[in-house]
Protein backbone atom coordinates (compact mmCIF):
# COMPACT_ATOMS: atom_id res chain seq x y z
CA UNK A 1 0.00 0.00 0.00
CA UNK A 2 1.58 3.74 -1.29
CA UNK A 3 1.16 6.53 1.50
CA UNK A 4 0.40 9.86 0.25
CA UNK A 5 2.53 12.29 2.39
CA UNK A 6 1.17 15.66 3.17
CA UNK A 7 3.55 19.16 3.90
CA UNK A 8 1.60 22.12 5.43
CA UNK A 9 2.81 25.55 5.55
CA UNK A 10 1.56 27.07 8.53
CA UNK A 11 3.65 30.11 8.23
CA UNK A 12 0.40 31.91 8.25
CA UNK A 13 -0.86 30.49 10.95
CA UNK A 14 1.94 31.17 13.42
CA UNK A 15 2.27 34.94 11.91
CA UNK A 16 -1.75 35.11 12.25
CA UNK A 17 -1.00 33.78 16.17
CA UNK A 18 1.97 36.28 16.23
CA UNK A 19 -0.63 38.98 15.94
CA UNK A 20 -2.93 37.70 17.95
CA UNK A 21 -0.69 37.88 21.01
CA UNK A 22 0.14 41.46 19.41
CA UNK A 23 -3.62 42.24 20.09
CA UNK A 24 -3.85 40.74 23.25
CA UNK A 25 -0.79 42.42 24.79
CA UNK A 26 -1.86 46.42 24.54
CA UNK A 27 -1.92 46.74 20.67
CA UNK A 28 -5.63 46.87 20.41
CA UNK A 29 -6.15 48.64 23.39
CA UNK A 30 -3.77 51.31 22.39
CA UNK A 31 -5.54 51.79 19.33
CA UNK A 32 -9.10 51.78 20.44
CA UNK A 33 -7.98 54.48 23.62
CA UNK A 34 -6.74 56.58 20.64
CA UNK A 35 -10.08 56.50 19.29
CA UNK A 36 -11.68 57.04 22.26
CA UNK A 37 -9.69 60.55 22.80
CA UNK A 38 -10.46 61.46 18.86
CA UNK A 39 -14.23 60.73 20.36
CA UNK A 40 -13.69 63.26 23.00
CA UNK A 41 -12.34 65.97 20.73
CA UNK A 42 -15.15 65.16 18.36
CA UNK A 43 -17.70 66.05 21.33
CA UNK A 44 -16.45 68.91 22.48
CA UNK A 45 -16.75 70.17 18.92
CA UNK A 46 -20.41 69.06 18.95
CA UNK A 47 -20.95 70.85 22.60
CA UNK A 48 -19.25 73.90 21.15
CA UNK A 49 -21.17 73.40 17.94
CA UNK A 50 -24.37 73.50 20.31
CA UNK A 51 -23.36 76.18 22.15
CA UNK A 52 -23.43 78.19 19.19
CA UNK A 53 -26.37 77.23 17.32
CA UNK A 54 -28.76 77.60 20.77
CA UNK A 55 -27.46 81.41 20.71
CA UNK A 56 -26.46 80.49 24.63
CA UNK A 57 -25.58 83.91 25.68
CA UNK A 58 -22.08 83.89 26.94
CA UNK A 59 -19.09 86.05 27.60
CA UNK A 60 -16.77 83.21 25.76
CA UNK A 61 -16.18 81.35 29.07
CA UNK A 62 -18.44 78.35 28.71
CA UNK A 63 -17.74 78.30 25.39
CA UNK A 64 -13.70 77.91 26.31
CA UNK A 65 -14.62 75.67 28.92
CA UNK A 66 -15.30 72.98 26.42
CA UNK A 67 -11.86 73.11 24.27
CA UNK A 68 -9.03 70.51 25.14
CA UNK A 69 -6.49 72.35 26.81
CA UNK A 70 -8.77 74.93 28.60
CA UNK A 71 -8.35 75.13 32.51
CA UNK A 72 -11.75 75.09 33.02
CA UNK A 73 -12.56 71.45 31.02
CA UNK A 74 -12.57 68.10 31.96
CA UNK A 75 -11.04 65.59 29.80
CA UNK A 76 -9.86 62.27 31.41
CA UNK A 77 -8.74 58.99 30.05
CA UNK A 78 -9.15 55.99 32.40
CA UNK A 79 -7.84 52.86 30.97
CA UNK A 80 -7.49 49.77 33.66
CA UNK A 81 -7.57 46.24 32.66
CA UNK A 82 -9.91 45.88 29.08
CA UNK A 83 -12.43 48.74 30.88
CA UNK A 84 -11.69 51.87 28.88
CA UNK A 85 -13.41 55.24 30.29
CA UNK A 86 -13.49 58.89 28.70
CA UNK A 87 -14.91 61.66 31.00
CA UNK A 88 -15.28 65.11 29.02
CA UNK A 89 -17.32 68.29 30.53
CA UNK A 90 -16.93 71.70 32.30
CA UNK A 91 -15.04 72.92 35.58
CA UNK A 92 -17.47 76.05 35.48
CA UNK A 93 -20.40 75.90 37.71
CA UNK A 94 -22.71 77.86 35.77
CA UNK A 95 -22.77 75.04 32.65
CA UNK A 96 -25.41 73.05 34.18
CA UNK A 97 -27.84 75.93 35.20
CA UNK A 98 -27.68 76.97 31.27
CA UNK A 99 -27.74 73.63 30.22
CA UNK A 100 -30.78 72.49 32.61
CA UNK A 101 -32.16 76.10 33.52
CA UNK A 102 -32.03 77.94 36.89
CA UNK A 103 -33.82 80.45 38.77
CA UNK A 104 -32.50 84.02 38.92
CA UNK A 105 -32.59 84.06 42.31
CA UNK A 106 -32.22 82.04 45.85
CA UNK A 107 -35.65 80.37 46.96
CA UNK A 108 -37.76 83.46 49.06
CA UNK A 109 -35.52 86.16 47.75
CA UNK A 110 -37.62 88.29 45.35
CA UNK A 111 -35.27 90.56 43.75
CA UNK A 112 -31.59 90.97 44.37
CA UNK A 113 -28.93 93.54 42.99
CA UNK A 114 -26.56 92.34 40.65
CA UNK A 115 -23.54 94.51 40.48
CA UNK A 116 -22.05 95.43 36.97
CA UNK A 117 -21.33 97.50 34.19
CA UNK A 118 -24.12 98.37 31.81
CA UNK A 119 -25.20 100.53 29.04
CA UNK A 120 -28.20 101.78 28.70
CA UNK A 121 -30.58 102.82 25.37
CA UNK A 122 -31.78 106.62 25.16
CA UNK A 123 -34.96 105.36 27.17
CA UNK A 124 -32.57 103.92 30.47
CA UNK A 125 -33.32 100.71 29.47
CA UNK A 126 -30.54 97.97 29.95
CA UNK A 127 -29.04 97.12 26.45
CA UNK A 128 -25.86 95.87 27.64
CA UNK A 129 -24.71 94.36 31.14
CA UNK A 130 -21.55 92.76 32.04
CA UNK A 131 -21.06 91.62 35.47
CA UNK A 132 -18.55 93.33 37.49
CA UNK A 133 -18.35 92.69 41.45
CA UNK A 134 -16.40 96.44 41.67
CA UNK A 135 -18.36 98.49 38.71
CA UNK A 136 -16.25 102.20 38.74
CA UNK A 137 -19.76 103.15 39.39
CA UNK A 138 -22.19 101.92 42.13
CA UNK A 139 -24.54 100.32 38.74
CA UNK A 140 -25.77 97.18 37.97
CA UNK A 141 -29.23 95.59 37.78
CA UNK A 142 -31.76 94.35 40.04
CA UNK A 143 -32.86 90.50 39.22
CA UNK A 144 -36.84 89.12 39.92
CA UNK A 145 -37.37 86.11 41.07
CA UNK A 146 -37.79 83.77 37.32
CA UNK A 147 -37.22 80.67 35.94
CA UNK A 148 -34.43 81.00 33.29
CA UNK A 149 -35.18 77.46 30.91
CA UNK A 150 -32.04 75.48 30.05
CA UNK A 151 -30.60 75.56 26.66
CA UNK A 152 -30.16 71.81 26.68
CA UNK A 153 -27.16 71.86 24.64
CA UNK A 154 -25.51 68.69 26.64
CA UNK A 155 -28.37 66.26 25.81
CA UNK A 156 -28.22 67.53 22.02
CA UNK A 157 -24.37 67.28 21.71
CA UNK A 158 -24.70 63.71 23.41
CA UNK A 159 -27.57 62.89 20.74
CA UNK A 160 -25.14 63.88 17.79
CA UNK A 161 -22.15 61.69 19.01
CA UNK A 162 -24.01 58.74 19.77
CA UNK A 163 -24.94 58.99 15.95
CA UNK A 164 -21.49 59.85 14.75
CA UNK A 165 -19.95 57.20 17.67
CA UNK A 166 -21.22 54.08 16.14
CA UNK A 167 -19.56 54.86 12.77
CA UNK A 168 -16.15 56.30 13.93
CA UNK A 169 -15.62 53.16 16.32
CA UNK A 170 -16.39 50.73 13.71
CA UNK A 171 -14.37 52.21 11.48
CA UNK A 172 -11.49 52.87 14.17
CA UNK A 173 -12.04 48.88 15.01
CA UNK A 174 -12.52 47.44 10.84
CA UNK A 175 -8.80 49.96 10.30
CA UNK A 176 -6.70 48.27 13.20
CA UNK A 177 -8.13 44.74 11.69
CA UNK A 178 -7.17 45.20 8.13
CA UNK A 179 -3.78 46.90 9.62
CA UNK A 180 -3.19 44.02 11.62
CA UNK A 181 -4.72 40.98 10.04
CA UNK A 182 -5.05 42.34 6.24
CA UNK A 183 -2.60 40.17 4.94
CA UNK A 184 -3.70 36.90 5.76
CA UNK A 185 -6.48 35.00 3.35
């Protein structure tokens, strides 16, 4: 009886294993925390974005507060064991009273002065008011007791990323595959 002998190359295979431990060993992590901190940049675009379109009425601080880099911004990267965490949002208290609204005032005070410089229109009405804890003059406003709604930019800007999330992860995750594993097939 003839035996039929059989070689294999599993070159491949080993290289294809080779990666694998590649993977295993920080390379995919490393690559999807990247992403994640692209994600974070891309939000606090949208928030900015937001900011803008509501017409939130700012003197350019909240607005700053949401740039990478700005003292006021929160933009942390926890990565232990496979759980991978981004926290993004703003040092300034005032964000969530625009965001979710606020009354003008403490509960049982009716009106309150507001110190501050203002300009006023050829009537004396307040066109313009910047606050100022030490005006050069003793001026500023005087504030009723309201409810100020919330602008709701935060649950807009998280609306828009969880659209564009889906998509830049699986693209992030199908580019480290064909990096890593395109060659094999």
């Amino acid at each position: 009886m003839a035996y039929n002998s059989i070689t294999l190359d599993i070159n491949d295979l080993k290289r294809f294993r080779d990666k694998l431990n590649q993977a295993k060993n920080g390379g995919f992590r490393e690559h999807i925390a990247k992403a994640l901190g692209q994600l974070g940049d891309e939000f606090l675009k949208i928030v900015q974005d937001e900011i803008m379109r509501r017409q939130v009425v700012d003197t350019g601080n909240l607005f700053e507060s949401f740039h990478r880099g700005s003292n006021e911004n929160i933009m942390e990267f926890t990565a232990s064991g496979m759980k991978l965490e981004l926290e993004v949002g703003s040092l300034l208290e005032y964000a969530s009273y625009v965001n979710d609204g606020h009354w003008t005032n403490p509960e049982g005070v009716v009106m309150r002065f507001v110190p501050g410089d203002v300009k006023l229109d050829s009537d004396g009405k307040i066109t313009e008011f910047t606050y100022n804890p030490n005006p050069k003059k003793k001026t500023g406003m005087m504030l009723k007791q309201k409810w100020v709604p919330g602008k709701h930019y935060w649950e807009a800007a998280l609306r828009l990323l969880e659209k564009k999330s889906t998509g830049i992860l699986d693209k992030e995750l199908q580019d480290y595959l064909d990096k890593q594993f395109g060659g094999f097939g």
